[in-house]
C-alpha atoms as a PDB file:
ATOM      1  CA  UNK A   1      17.461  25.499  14.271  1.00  0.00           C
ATOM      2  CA  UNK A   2      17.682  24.466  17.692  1.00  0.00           C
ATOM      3  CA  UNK A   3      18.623  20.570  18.179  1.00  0.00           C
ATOM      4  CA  UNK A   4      20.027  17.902  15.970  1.00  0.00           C
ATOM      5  CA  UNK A   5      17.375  15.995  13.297  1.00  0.00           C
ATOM      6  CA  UNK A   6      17.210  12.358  13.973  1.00  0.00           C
ATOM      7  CA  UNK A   7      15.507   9.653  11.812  1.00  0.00           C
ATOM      8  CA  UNK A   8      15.351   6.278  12.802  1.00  0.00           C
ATOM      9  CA  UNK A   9      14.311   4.851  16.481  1.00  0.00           C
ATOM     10  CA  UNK A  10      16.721   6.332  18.790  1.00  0.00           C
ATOM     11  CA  UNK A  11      17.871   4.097  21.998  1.00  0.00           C
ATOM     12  CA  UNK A  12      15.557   4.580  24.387  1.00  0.00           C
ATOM     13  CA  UNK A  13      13.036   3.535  21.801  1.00  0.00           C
ATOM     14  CA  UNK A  14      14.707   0.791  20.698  1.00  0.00           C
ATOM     15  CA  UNK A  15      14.723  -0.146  24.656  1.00  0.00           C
ATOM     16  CA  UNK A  16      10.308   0.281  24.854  1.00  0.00           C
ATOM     17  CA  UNK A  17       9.904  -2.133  21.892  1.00  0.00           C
ATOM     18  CA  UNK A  18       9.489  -4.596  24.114  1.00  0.00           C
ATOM     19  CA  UNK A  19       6.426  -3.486  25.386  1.00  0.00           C
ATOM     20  CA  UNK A  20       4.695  -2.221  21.663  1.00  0.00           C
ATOM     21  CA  UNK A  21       2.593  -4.594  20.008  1.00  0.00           C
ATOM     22  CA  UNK A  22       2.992  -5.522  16.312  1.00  0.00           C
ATOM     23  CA  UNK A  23       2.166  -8.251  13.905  1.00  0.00           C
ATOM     24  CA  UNK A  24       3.508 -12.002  14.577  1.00  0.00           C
ATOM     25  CA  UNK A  25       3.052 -15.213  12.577  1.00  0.00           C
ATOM     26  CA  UNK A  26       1.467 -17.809  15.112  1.00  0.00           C
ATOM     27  CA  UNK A  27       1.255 -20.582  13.346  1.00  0.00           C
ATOM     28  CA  UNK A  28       3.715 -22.391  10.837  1.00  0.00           C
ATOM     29  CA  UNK A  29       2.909 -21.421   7.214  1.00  0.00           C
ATOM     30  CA  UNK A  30       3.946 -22.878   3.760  1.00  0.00           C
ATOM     31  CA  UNK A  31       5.046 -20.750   0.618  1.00  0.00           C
ATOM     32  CA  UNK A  32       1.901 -20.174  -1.096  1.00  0.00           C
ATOM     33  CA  UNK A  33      -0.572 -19.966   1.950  1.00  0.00           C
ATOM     34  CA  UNK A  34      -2.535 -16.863   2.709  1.00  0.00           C
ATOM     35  CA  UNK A  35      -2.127 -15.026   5.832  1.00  0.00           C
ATOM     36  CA  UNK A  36      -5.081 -14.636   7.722  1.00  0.00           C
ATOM     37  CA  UNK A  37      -6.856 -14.021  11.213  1.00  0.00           C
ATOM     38  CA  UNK A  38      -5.835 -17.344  12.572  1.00  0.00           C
ATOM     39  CA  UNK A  39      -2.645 -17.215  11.802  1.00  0.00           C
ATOM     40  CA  UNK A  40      -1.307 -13.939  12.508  1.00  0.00           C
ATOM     41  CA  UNK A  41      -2.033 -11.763  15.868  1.00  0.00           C
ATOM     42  CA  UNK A  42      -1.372  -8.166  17.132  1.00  0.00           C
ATOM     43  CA  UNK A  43       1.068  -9.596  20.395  1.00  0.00           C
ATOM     44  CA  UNK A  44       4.138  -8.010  22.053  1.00  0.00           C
ATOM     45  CA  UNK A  45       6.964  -7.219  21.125  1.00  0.00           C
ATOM     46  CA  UNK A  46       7.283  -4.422  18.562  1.00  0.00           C
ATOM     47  CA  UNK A  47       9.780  -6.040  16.192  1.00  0.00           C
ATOM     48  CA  UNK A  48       6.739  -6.542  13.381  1.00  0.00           C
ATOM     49  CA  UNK A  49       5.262  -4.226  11.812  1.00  0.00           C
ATOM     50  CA  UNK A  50       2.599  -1.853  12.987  1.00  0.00           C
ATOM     51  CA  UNK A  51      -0.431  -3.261  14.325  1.00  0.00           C
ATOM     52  CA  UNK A  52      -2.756  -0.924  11.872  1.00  0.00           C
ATOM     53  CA  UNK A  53      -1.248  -2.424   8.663  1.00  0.00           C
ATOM     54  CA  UNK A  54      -2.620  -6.173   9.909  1.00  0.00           C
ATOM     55  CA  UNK A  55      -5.224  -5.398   7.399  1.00  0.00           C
ATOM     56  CA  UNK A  56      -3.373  -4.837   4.716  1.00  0.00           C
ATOM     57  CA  UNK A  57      -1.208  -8.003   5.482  1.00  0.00           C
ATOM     58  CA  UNK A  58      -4.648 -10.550   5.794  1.00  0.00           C
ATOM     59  CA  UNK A  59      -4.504 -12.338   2.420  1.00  0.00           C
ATOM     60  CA  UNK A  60      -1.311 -11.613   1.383  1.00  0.00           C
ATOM     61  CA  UNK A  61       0.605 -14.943  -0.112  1.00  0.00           C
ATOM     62  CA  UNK A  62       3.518 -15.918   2.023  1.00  0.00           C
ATOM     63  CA  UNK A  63       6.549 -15.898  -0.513  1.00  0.00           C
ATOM     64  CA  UNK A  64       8.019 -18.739   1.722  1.00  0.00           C
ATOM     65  CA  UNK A  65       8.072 -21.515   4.597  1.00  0.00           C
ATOM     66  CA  UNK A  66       7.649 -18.706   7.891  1.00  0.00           C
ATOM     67  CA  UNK A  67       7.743 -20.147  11.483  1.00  0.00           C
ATOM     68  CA  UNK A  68       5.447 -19.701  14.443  1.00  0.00           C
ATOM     69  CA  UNK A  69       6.744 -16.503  16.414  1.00  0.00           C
ATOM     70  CA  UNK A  70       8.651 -14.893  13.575  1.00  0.00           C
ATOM     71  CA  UNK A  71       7.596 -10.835  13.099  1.00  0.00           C
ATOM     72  CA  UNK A  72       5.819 -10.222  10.148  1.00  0.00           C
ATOM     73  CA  UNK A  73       7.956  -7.799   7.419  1.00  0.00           C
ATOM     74  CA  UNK A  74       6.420  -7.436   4.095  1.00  0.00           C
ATOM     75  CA  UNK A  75       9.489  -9.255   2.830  1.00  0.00           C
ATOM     76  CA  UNK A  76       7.780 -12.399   3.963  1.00  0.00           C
ATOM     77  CA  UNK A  77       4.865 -11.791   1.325  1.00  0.00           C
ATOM     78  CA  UNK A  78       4.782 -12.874  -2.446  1.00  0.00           C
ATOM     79  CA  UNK A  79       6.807 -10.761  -4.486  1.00  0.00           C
ATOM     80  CA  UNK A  80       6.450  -9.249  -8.030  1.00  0.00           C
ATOM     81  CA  UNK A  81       2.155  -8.518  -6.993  1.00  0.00           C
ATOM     82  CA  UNK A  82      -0.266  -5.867  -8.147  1.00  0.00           C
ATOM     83  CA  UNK A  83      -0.606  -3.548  -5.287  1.00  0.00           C
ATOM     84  CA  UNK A  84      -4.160  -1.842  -4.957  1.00  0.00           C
ATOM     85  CA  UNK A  85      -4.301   1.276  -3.478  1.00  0.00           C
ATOM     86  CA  UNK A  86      -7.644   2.626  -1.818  1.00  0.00           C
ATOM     87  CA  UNK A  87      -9.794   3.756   1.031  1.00  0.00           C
ATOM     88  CA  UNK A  88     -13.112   3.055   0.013  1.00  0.00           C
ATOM     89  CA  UNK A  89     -15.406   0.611  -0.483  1.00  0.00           C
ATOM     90  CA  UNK A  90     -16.730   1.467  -3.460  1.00  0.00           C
ATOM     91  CA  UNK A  91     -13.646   0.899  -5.332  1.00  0.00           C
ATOM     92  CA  UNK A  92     -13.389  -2.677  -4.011  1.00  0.00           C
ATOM     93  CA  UNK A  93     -15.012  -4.001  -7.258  1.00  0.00           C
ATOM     94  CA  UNK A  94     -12.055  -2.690  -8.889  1.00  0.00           C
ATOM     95  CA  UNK A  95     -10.010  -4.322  -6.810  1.00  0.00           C
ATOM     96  CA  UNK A  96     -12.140  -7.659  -7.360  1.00  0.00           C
ATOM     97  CA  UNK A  97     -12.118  -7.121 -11.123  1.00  0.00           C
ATOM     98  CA  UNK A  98      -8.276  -6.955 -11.200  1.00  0.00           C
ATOM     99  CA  UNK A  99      -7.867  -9.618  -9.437  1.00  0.00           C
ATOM    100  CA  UNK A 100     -10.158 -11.950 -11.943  1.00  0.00           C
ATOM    101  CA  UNK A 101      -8.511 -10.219 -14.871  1.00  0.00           C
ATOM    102  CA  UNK A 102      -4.642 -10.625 -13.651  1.00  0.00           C
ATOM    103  CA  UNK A 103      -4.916 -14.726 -11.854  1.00  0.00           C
ATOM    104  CA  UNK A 104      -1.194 -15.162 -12.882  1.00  0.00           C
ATOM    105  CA  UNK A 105      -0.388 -12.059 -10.367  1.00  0.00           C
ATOM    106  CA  UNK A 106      -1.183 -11.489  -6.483  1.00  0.00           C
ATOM    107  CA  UNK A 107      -3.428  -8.386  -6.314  1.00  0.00           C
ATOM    108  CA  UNK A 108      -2.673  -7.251  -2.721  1.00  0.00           C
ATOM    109  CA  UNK A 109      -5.167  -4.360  -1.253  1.00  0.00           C
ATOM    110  CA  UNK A 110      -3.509  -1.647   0.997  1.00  0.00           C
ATOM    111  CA  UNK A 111      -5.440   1.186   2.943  1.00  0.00           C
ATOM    112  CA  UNK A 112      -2.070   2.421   5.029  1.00  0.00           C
ATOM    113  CA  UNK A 113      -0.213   5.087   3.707  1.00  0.00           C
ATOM    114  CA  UNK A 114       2.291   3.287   1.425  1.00  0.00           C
ATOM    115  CA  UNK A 115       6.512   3.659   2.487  1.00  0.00           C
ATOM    116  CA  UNK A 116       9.333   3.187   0.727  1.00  0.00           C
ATOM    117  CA  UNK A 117      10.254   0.292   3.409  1.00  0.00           C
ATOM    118  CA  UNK A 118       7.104  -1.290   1.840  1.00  0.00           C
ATOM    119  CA  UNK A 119       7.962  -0.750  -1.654  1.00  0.00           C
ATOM    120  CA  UNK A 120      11.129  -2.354  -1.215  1.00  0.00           C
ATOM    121  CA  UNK A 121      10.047  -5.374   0.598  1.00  0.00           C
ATOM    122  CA  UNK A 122       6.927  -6.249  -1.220  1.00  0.00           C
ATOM    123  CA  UNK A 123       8.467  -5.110  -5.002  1.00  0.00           C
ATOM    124  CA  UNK A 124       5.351  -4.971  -6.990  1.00  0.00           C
ATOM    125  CA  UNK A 125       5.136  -5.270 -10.033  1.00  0.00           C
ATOM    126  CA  UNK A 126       2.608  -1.970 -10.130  1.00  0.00           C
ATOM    127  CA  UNK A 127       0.850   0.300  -8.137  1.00  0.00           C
ATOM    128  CA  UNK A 128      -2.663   1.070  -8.990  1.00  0.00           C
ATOM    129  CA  UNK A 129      -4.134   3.855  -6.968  1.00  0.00           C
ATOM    130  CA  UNK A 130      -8.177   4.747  -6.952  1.00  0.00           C
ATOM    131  CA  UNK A 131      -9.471   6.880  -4.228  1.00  0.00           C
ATOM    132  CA  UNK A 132      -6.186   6.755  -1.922  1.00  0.00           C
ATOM    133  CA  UNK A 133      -6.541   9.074   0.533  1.00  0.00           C
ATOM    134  CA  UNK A 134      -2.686   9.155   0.861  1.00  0.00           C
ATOM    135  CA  UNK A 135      -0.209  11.139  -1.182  1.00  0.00           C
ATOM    136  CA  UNK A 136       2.529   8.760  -3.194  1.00  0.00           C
ATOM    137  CA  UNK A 137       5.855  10.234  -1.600  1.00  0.00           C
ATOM    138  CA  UNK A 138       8.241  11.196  -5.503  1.00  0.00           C
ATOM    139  CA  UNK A 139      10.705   8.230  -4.003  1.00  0.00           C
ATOM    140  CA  UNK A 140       8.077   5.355  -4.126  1.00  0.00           C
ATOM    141  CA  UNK A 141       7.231   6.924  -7.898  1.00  0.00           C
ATOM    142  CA  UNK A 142      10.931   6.742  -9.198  1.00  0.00           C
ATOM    143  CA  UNK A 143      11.463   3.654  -7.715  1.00  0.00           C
ATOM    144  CA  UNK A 144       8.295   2.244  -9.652  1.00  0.00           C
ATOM    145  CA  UNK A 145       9.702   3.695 -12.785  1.00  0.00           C
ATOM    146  CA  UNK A 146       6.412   4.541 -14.854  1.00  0.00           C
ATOM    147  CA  UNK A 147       4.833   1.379 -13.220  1.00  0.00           C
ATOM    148  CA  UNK A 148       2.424   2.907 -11.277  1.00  0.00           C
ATOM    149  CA  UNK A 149      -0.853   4.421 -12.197  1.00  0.00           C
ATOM    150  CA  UNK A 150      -3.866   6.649 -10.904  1.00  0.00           C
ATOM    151  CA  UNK A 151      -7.675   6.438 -11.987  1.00  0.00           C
ATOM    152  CA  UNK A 152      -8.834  10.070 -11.440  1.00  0.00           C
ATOM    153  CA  UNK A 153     -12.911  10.752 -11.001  1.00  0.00           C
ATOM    154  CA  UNK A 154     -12.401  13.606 -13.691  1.00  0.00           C
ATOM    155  CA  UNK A 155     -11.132  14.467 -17.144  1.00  0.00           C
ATOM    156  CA  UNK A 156      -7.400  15.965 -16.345  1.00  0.00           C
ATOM    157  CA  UNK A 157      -6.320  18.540 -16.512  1.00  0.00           C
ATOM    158  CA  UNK A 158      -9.457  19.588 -15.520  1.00  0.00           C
ATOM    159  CA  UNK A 159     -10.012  19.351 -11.539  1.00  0.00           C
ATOM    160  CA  UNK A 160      -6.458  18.087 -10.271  1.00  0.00           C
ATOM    161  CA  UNK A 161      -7.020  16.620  -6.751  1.00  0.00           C
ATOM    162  CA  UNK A 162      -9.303  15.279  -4.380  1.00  0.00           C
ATOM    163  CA  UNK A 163     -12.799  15.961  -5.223  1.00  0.00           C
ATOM    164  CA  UNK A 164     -12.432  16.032  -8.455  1.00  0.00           C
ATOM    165  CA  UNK A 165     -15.833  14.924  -9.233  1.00  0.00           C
ATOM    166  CA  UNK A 166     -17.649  17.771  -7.794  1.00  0.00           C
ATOM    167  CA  UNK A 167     -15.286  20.573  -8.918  1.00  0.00           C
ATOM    168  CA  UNK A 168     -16.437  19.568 -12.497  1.00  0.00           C
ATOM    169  CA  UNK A 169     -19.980  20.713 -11.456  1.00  0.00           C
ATOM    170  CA  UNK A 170     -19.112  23.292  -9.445  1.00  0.00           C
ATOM    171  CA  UNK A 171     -16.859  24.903 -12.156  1.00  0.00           C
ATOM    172  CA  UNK A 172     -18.756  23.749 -15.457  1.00  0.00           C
ATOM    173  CA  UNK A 173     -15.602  21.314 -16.932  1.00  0.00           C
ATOM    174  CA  UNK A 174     -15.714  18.209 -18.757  1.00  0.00           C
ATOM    175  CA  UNK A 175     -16.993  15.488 -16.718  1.00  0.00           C
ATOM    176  CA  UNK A 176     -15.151  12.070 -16.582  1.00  0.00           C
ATOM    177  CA  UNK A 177     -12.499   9.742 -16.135  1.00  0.00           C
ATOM    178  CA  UNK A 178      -8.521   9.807 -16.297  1.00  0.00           C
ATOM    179  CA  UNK A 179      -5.923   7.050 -16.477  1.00  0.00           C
ATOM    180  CA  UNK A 180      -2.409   8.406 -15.765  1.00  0.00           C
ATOM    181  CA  UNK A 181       1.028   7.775 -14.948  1.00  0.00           C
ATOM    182  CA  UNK A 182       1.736   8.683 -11.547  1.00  0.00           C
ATOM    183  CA  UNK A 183       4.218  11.363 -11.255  1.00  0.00           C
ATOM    184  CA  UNK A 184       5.748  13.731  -8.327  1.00  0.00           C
ATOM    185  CA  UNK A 185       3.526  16.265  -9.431  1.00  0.00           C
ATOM    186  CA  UNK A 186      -0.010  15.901  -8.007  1.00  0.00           C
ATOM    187  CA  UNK A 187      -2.811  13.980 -10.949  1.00  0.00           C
ATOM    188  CA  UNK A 188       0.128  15.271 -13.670  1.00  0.00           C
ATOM    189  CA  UNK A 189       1.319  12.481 -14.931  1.00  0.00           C
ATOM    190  CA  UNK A 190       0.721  11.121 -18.683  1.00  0.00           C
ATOM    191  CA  UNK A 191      -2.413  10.405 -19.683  1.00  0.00           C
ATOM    192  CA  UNK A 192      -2.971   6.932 -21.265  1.00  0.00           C
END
């Protein structure tokens, strides 16, 4: 291989920051409030995080006192939460129903592909995933150790995937739904 693997922002990077935009608390907020539109913006500099994962921060608890002009980490949020994993908006009555049926817990919806940086900042309680487009990297799995679970739109091990739904009719399998443990192998976890 030609070249030497780097991970991380290198220097020059680290130097353009400056000019990125990410998410900022604007306004002073109290343990217990929800961040929202008013008080958070997209601004300059990069030193939040990502401007695309604003939506997944709007209504997320603050887990403390934050001032104006501090970067928004997930570490600022509510810890010990439900976090709901999906991409469409059909499974957002899921995401309502949990939310009624767990008041004692924050049920937090994400869209953005999930990190490890996430995992560790936020530290759920669970993960529930329904029609999340993105694959769970194995780390974020062992680190949730058997606390995380998938609702799969087929009977497994029937149909293993995306799709799932329409492979069933397509190649004559039982038709229905799974509840599993999420595991590094793809919809082959344990079924509960």
């Amino acid at each position: 291989a030609m070249g030497k693997v780097h991970y991380g922002i290198s220097a020059q990077e680290k130097d353009s920051q400056v000019f990125r935009r990410s998410v900022f608390v604007v306004e002073d907020i109290k343990q217990g409030e929800r961040f929202t539109e008013k008080n958070t913006r997209i601004i300059r500099p990069g030193y939040g995080v990502k401007p695309k994962y604003l939506t997944d921060v709007l209504g997320m608890k603050a887990g403390k006192d934050i001032e104006r002009g501090t970067p928004f980490c997930f570490r600022l949020a509510e810890k010990n939460s439900i976090l709901f994993l999906s991409n469409n908006e059909d499974s957002l009555a899921l995401y309502e129903w949990l939310k009624e049926k767990e008041p004692e817990k924050e049920v937090y919806h994400i869209t953005n592909k999930l990190t490890m940086d996430m995992i560790q900042q936020l530290e759920p309680a669970y993960l529930v995933s329904y029609n999340y487009k993105h694959i769970i990297p194995g780390e974020i799995i062992e680190y949730m150790q058997g606390r995380a679970v998938n609702l799969h739109v087929s009977f497994l091990p029937y149909n293993r995937g995306s799709s799932p739904n329409f492979f069933s009719f397509l190649d004559n399998t039982p038709k229905g739904v799974t509840i599993h443990e999420l595991t590094a192998g793809l919809d082959k976890g344990r079924i509960l």
